[in-house]
Structure formats: structure tokens, C-alpha cells
Protein backbone atom coordinates (compact mmCIF):
# COMPACT_ATOMS: atom_id res chain seq x y z
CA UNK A 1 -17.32 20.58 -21.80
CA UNK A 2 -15.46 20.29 -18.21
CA UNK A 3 -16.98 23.15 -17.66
CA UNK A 4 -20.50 21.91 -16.89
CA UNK A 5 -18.87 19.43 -14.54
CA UNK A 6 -17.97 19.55 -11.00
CA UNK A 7 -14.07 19.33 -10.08
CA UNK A 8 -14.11 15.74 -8.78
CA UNK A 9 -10.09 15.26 -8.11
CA UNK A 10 -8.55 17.08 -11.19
CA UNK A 11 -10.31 14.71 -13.70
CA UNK A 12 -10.93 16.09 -17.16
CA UNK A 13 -14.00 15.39 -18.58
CA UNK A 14 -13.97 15.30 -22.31
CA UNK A 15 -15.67 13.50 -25.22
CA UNK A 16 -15.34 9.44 -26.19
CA UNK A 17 -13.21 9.43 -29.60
CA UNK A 18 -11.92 6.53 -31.43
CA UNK A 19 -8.15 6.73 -30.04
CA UNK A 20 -10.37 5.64 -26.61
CA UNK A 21 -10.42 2.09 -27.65
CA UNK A 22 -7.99 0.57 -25.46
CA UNK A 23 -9.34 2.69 -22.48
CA UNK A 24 -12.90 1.17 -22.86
CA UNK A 25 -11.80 -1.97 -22.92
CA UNK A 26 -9.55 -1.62 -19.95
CA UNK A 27 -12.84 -0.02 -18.41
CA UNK A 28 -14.97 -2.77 -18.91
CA UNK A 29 -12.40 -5.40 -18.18
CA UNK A 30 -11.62 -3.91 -14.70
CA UNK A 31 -15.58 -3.25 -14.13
CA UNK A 32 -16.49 -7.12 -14.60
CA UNK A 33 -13.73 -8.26 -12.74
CA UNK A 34 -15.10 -6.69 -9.92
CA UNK A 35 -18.65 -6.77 -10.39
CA UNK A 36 -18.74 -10.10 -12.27
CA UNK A 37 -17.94 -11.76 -15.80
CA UNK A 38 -21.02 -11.79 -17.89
CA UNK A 39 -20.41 -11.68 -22.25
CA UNK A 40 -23.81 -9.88 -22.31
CA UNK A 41 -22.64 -5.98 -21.93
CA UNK A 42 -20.56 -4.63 -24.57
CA UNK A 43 -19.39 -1.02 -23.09
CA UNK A 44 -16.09 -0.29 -25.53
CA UNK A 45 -18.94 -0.68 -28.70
CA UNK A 46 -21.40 0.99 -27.21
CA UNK A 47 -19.75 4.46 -26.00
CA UNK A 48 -18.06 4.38 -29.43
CA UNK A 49 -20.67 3.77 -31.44
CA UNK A 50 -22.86 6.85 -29.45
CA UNK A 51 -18.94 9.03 -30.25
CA UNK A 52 -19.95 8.27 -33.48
CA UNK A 53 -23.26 9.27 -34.08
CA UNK A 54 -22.38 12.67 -32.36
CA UNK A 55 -19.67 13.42 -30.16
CA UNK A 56 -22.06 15.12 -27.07
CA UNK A 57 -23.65 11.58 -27.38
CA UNK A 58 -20.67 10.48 -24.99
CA UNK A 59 -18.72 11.30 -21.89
CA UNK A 60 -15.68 10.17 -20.37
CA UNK A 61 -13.92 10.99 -16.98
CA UNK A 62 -10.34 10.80 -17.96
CA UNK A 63 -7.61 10.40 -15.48
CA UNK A 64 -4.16 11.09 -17.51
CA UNK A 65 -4.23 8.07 -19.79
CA UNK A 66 -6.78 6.37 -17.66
CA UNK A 67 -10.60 6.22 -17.81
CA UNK A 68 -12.01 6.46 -14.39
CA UNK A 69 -15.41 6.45 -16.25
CA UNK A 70 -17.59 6.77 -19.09
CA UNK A 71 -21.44 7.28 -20.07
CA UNK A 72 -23.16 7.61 -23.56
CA UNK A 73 -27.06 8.19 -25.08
CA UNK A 74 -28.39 5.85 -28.00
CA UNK A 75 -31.54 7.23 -29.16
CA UNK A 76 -34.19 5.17 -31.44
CA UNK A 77 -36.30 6.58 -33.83
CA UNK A 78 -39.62 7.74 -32.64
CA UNK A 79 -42.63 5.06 -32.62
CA UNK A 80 -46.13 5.54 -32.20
CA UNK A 81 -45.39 8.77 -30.44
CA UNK A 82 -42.80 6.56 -27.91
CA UNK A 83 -38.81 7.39 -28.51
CA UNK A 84 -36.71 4.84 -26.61
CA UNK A 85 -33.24 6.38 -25.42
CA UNK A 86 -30.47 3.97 -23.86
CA UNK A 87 -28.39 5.38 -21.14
CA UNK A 88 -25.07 3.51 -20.70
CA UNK A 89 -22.34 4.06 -18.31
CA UNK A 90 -19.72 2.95 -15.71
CA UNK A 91 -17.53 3.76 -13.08
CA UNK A 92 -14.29 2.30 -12.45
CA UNK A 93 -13.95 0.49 -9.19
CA UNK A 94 -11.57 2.88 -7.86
CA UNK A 95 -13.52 5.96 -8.74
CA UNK A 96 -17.00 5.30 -7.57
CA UNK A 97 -18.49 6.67 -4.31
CA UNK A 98 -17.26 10.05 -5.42
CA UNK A 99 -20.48 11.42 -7.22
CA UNK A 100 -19.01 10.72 -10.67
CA UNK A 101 -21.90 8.47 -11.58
CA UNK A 102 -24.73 10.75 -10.36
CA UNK A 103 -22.62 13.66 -12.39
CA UNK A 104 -22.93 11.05 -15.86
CA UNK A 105 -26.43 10.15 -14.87
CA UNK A 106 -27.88 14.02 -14.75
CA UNK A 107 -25.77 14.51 -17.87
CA UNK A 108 -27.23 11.30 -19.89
CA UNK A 109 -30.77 12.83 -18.72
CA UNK A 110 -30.43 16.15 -19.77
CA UNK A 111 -28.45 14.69 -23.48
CA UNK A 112 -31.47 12.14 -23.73
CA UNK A 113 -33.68 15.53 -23.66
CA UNK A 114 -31.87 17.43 -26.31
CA UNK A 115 -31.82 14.49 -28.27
CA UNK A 116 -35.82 13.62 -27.85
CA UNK A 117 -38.16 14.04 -30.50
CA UNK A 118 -40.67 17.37 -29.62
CA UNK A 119 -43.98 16.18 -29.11
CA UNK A 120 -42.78 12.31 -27.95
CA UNK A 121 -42.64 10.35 -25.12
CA UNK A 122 -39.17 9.72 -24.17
CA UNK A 123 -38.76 6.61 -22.44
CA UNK A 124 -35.19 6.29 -20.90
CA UNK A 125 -33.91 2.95 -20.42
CA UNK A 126 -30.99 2.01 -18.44
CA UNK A 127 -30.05 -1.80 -18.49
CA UNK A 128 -27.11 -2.87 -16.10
CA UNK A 129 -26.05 -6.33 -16.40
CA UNK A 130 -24.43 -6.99 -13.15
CA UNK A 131 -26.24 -4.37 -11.33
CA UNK A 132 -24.30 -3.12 -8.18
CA UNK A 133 -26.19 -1.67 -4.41
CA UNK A 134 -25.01 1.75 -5.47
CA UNK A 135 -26.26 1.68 -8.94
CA UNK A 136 -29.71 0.07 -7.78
CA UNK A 137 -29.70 3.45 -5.41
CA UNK A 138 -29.03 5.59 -7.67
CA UNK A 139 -31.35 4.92 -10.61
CA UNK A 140 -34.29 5.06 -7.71
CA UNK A 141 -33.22 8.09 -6.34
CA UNK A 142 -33.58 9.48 -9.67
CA UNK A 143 -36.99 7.95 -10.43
CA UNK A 144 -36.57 4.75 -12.29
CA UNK A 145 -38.53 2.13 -12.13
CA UNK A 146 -37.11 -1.34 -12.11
CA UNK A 147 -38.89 -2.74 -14.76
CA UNK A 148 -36.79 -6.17 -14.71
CA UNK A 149 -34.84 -8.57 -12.77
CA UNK A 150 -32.73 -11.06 -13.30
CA UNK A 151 -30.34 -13.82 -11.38
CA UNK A 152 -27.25 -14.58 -13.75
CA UNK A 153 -26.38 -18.11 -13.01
CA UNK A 154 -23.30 -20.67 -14.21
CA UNK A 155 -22.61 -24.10 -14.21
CA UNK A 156 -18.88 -25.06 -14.82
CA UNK A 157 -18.95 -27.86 -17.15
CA UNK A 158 -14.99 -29.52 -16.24
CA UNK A 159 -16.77 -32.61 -15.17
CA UNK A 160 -18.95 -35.01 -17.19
CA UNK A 161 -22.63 -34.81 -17.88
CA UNK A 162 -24.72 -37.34 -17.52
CA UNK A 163 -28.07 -36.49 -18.90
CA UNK A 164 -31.09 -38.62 -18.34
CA UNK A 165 -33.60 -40.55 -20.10
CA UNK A 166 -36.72 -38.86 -22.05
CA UNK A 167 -39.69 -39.98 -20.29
CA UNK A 168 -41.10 -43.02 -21.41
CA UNK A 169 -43.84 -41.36 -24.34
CA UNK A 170 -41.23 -38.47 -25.30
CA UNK A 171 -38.94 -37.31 -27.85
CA UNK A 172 -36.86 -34.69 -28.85
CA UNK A 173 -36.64 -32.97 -32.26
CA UNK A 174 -33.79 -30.16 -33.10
CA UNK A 175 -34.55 -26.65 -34.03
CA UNK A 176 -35.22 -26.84 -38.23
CA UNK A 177 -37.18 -24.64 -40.23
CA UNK A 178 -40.02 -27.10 -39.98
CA UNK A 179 -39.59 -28.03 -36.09
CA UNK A 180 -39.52 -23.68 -35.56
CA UNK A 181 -43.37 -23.55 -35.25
CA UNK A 182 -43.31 -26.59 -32.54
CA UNK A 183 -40.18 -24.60 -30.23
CA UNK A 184 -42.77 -21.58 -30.63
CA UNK A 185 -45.63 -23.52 -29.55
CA UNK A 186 -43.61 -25.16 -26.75
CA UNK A 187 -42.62 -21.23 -25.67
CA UNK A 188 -46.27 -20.12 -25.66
CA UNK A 189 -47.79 -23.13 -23.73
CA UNK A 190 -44.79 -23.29 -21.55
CA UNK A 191 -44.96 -19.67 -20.30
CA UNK A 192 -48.41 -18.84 -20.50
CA UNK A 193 -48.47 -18.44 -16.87
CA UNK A 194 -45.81 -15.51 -17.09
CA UNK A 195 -46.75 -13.86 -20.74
CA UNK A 196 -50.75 -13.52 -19.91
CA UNK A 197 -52.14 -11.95 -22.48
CA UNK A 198 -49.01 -11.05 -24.29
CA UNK A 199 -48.04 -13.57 -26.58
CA UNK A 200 -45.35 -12.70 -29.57
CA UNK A 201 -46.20 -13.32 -32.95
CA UNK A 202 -44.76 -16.88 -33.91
CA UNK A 203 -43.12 -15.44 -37.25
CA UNK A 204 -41.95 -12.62 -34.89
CA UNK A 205 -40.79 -14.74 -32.00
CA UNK A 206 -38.75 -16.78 -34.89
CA UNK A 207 -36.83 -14.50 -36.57
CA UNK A 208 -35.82 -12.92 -33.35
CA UNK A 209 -33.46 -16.62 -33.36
CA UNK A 210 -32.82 -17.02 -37.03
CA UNK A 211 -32.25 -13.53 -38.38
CA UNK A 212 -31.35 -11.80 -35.24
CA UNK A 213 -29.79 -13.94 -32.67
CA UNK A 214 -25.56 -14.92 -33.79
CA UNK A 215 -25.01 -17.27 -31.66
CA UNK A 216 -28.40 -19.02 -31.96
CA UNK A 217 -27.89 -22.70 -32.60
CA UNK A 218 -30.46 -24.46 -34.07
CA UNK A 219 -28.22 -28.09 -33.83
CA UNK A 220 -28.17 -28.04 -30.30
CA UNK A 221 -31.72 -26.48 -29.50
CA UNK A 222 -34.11 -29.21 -28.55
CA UNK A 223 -38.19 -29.50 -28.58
CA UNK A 224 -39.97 -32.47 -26.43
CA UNK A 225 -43.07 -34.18 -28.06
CA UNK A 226 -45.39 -36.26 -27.02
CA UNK A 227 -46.74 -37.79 -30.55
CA UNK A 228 -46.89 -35.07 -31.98
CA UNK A 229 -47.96 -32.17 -29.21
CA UNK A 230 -45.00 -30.24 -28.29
CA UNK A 231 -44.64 -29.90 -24.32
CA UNK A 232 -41.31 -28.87 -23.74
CA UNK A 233 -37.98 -27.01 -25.70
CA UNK A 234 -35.04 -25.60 -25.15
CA UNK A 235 -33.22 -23.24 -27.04
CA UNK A 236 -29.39 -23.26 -26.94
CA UNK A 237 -26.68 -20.37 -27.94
CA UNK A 238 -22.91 -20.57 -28.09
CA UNK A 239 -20.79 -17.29 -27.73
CA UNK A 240 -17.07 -18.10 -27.14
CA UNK A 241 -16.34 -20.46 -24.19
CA UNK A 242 -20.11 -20.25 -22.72
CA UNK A 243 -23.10 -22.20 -23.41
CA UNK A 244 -26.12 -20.46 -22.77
CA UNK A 245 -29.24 -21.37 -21.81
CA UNK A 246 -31.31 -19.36 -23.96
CA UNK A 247 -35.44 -20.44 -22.97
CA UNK A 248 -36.35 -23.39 -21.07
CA UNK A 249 -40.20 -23.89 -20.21
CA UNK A 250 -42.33 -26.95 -19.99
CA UNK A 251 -46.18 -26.98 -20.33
CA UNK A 252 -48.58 -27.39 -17.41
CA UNK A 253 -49.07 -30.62 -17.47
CA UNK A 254 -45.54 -31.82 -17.76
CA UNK A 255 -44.35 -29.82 -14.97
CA UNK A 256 -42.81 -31.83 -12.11
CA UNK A 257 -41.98 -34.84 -13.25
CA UNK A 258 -37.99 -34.24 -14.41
CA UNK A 259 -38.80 -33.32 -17.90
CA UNK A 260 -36.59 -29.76 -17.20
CA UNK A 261 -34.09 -31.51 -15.64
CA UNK A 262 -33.64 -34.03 -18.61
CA UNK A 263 -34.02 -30.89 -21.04
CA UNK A 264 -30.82 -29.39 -19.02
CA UNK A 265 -28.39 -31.99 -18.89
CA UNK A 266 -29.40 -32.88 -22.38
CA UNK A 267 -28.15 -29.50 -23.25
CA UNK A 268 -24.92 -29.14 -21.00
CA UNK A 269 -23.61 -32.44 -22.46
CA UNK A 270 -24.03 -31.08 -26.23
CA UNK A 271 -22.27 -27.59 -24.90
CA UNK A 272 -19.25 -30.26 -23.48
CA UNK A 273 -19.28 -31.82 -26.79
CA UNK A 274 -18.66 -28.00 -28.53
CA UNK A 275 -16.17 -27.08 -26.11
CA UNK A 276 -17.76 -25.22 -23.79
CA UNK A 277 -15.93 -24.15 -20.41
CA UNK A 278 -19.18 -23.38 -18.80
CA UNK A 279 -22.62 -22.61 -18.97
CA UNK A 280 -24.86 -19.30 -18.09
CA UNK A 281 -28.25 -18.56 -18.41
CA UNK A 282 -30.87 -15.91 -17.14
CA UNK A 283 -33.73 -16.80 -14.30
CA UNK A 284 -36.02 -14.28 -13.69
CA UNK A 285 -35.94 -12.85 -9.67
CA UNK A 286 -39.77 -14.07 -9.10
CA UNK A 287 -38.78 -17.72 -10.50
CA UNK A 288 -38.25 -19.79 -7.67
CA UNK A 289 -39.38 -22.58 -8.95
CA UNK A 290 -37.27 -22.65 -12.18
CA UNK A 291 -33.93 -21.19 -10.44
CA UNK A 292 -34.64 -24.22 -7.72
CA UNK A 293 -34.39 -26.38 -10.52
CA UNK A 294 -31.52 -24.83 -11.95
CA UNK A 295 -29.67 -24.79 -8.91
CA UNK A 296 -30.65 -28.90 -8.48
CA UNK A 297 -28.62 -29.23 -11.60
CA UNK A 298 -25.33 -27.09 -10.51
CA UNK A 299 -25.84 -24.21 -11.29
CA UNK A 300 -24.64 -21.25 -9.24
CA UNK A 301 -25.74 -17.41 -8.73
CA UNK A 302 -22.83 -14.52 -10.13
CA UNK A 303 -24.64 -11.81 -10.42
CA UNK A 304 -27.65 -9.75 -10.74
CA UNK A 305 -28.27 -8.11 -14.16
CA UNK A 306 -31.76 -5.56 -13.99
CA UNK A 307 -33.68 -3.02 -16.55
CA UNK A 308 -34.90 0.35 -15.26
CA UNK A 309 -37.29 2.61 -17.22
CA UNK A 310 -37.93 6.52 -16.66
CA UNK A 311 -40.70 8.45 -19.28
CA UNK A 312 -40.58 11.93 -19.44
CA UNK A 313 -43.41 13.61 -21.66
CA UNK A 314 -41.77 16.40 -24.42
CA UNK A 315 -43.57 19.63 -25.14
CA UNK A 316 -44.00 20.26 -28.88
């Protein structure tokens, strides 16, 4: 295989196996402390999980016992003609600026193309949660479009929250398998400016908490109602230390008078009461309004996390 490669300072490039373990995590330890801490990414799984579907599905840059970096290719199964591929991959700190992540990117491109379905589209996707100037570059230069962008923001919570009252008129409900339907309706109102015409199916939109989301927690997930007409939510997940802010909206008519606010600090004081250390969400780039609001109640930018698409039509 290190034949294919150029001879970037002696390193051997060579296959992800499981004995890798401790390497990956070094990796992606090293990588976040540099570009920023997000719980989001999950690099040692992923490159070893691509190893094990096929060992050409990964690459790693090996530096004696060190990894200097590492890339891998998840492919879907086709649908409707369309075969999503995920490209993963990163550099150590200490390694990049030397071509090695151009080198993984052309090799991801040309694995994602041996890997592709005859006949389908192949639509590469390349998500980077805490997406660096050079990466941004790079995935432009080789014809991605940035599909997606996000500001990661925090909110230590060492001091205590204070929330304020519901407006007078208002109250809040928890996430239960009756309340569900009101949270959806809360989403759909809430961010009808943003989804347009696209609007998830509410059993769809559901399960994506219940059956597919760990550290979804119903108990501290809160919908607003006025009598019975739902005009605001929140929905709340816990993973380790971190409270996140999973989707805050309010509806049109709500807007500006405090009710996100309320919905925020309600939430941070029930992610105190768990334990938290801090909080995170996700604000879209375009958002000013909501990361304004965000950033009235503490919270503070880390790091930019962004989602990059490329299609490329296969012959049959």
C-alpha cells in the first residue's frame, strides 16, 4: 500500500487494524485539544469500524508507534439510485501542512469510487466537527460544497442558574409519550421559517429522539403551552459531563418577548441539578438572532463544526 503514496518524511502508510486502538484515541485526543473539545466526533470508532468492514476501507500514516494521521470510507447502501459514502479523517497537529491530508483526501475519493454502486449517484460526505482554515481549503479546492454550518457554543454551568418566570398565560409540560406530538408541533411551527416546505414526518421526527437518540432525555425536555396550543419546546440531552441543547424554537408570535430565554435557563438549571459541568449546543452560522440570544444567556463560541457534500455520477 505505501506504494501508492508519496514519501512524506519516512512515514509508513499502512492499514487501520484493531491493535490501533490506543493510537486513535491518542489521535483524536491530541486533535481536539488543539482544534477544540466537542463529544460529537468519534474518530477511534469510526476508522475501526471502516478496518472492519474491509481493511482498504482505512488508512493510517504511522510514525514508529505514533499516528501522525488517519482517514477511512463508510459506504451506505444504495437508495433511490443515491449511495451516501462518509469520508473521515485527521491530521495530527504536528503533521499537517505537509500534504498528508490532500494525500488521504485523493485516496478516500478514489476508495469511495471502488466502493460505489455502478449505475448510482455517489454522494460523498465529509462532516468535520471543529472544522479548521486548512480543512475548509481543502475540501473547496477539491470541489465540495459546504452544505452546512454550524457555531459550537458552551456555557459553563459552576455558578447558579436562576431561571425566570413562564409568562403570565404559559406552562410547561415534559417530553411523555402523550406530550411527543405537542414538542413536534412546537418544532414545526417554531421553524417554519427555516424548514419551508420540508417538514419531517411527526412519527419520523419522534423516533429520531426515542429510538435513536441515547442520550435523549425526555425528564428534562420541556414544551410551552398556551391552553392548550403549543408555542415553544425544548429538547434536552445528557452525554457525560455536558448538557446539550438539543432544539430550541419558539413560534411567530411568541418571538421576542423572553419566552427563549426562560426556555434556556429553565434547562441549564435542570442540567446543574444532573451534574452537569457545562452546557453545548449547535446554532446554525445564518442564526443571528438565536446565537444573539444564546450569547445573552452566557454562552460562548469554541468552535466551528461544518458538512461538505461532493456527487459524482457512476457509469454502469
Amino acid at each position: 500500500m505505501s506504494d501508492s503514496f508519496p514519501d512524506i518524511n519516512h512515514m509508513v502508510w499502512r492499514a487501520i487494524d484493531p491493535m490501533d486502538e490506543a493510537a486513535l484515541v491518542e489521535l483524536d485526543t491530541v486533535c481536539k485539544s488543539v482544534d477544540g473539545e466537542e463529544p460529537v466526533s468519534h474518530l477511534p470508532a469510526d476508522a475501526l469500524k471502516a478496518a472492519a468492514i474491509h481493511s482498504d476501507n482505512s488508512l493510517g500514516v504511522a510514525v514508529r508507534d505514533q499516528l501522525a494521521a488517519v482517514a477511512w470510507v463508510l459506504a451506505a447502501e444504495p437508495a433511490e439510485g443515491v449511495q451516501r459514502i462518509r469520508l473521515g479523517g485527521q491530521v495530527h497537529p504536528e503533521f499537517r501542512r505537509q500534504g498528508i491530508g490532500e494525500a488521504l483526501l485523493s485516496w478516500a475519493e478514489l476508495r469511495a469510487l471502488q466502493v460505489g454502486q455502478p449505475g448510482s449517484t455517489l454522494q460523498l460526505v465529509i462532516t468535520n466537527e471543529a472544522l479548521t482554515e486548512g480543512a475548509n481549503v481543502l475540501y473547496l479546492q477539491y470541489g465540495y460544497e459546504n452544505v452546512l454550518t454550524e457555531q459550537m457554543l458552551t456555557r459553563l454551568l459552576n455558578e447558579a442558574v436562576l431561571p425566570d418566570p413562564l409568562p403570565e398565560g404559559l406552562a410547561m409540560r415534559a417530553w411523555d409519550a402523550d406530550s411527543a406530538p405537542l414538542f413536534f408541533q412546537a418544532y414545526a411551527e417554531g421553524f417554519s421559517d427555516r424548514l419551508g416546505d420540508i417538514v419531517p414526518v411527526q412519527g419520523e421526527w419522534i423516533a429520531e429522539y426515542t429510538e435513536n437518540d441515547e442520550h435523549f432525555r425526555p425528564d428534562l425536555s420541556r414544551v410551552v403551552l398556551e391552553d392548550e396550543k403549543p408555542v415553544g419546546f425544548v429538547t434536552c440531552e445528557v452525554d457525560g459531563k455536558t448538557g446539550w441543547i438539543s432544539q430550541i424554537a419558539v413560534v411567530q408570535e411568541h418571538r421576542r418577548k423572553g419566552l427563549a430565554h426562560v426556555l434556556l435557563l429553565d434547562a441549564l438549571q435542570r442540567f446543574q441539578q444532573e451534574g452537569c459541568e457545562e452546557a453545548a449546543l449547535h446554532v446554525n452560522a445564518n442564526n443571528a438572532r438565536a446565537a444573539a440570544v444564546f450569547v445573552d444567556t452566557g454562552f460562548v463560541p469554541r468552535l466551528i463544526r461544518a458538512r461538505f457534500i461532493k456527487e459524482i455520477a457512476l457509469g454502469a
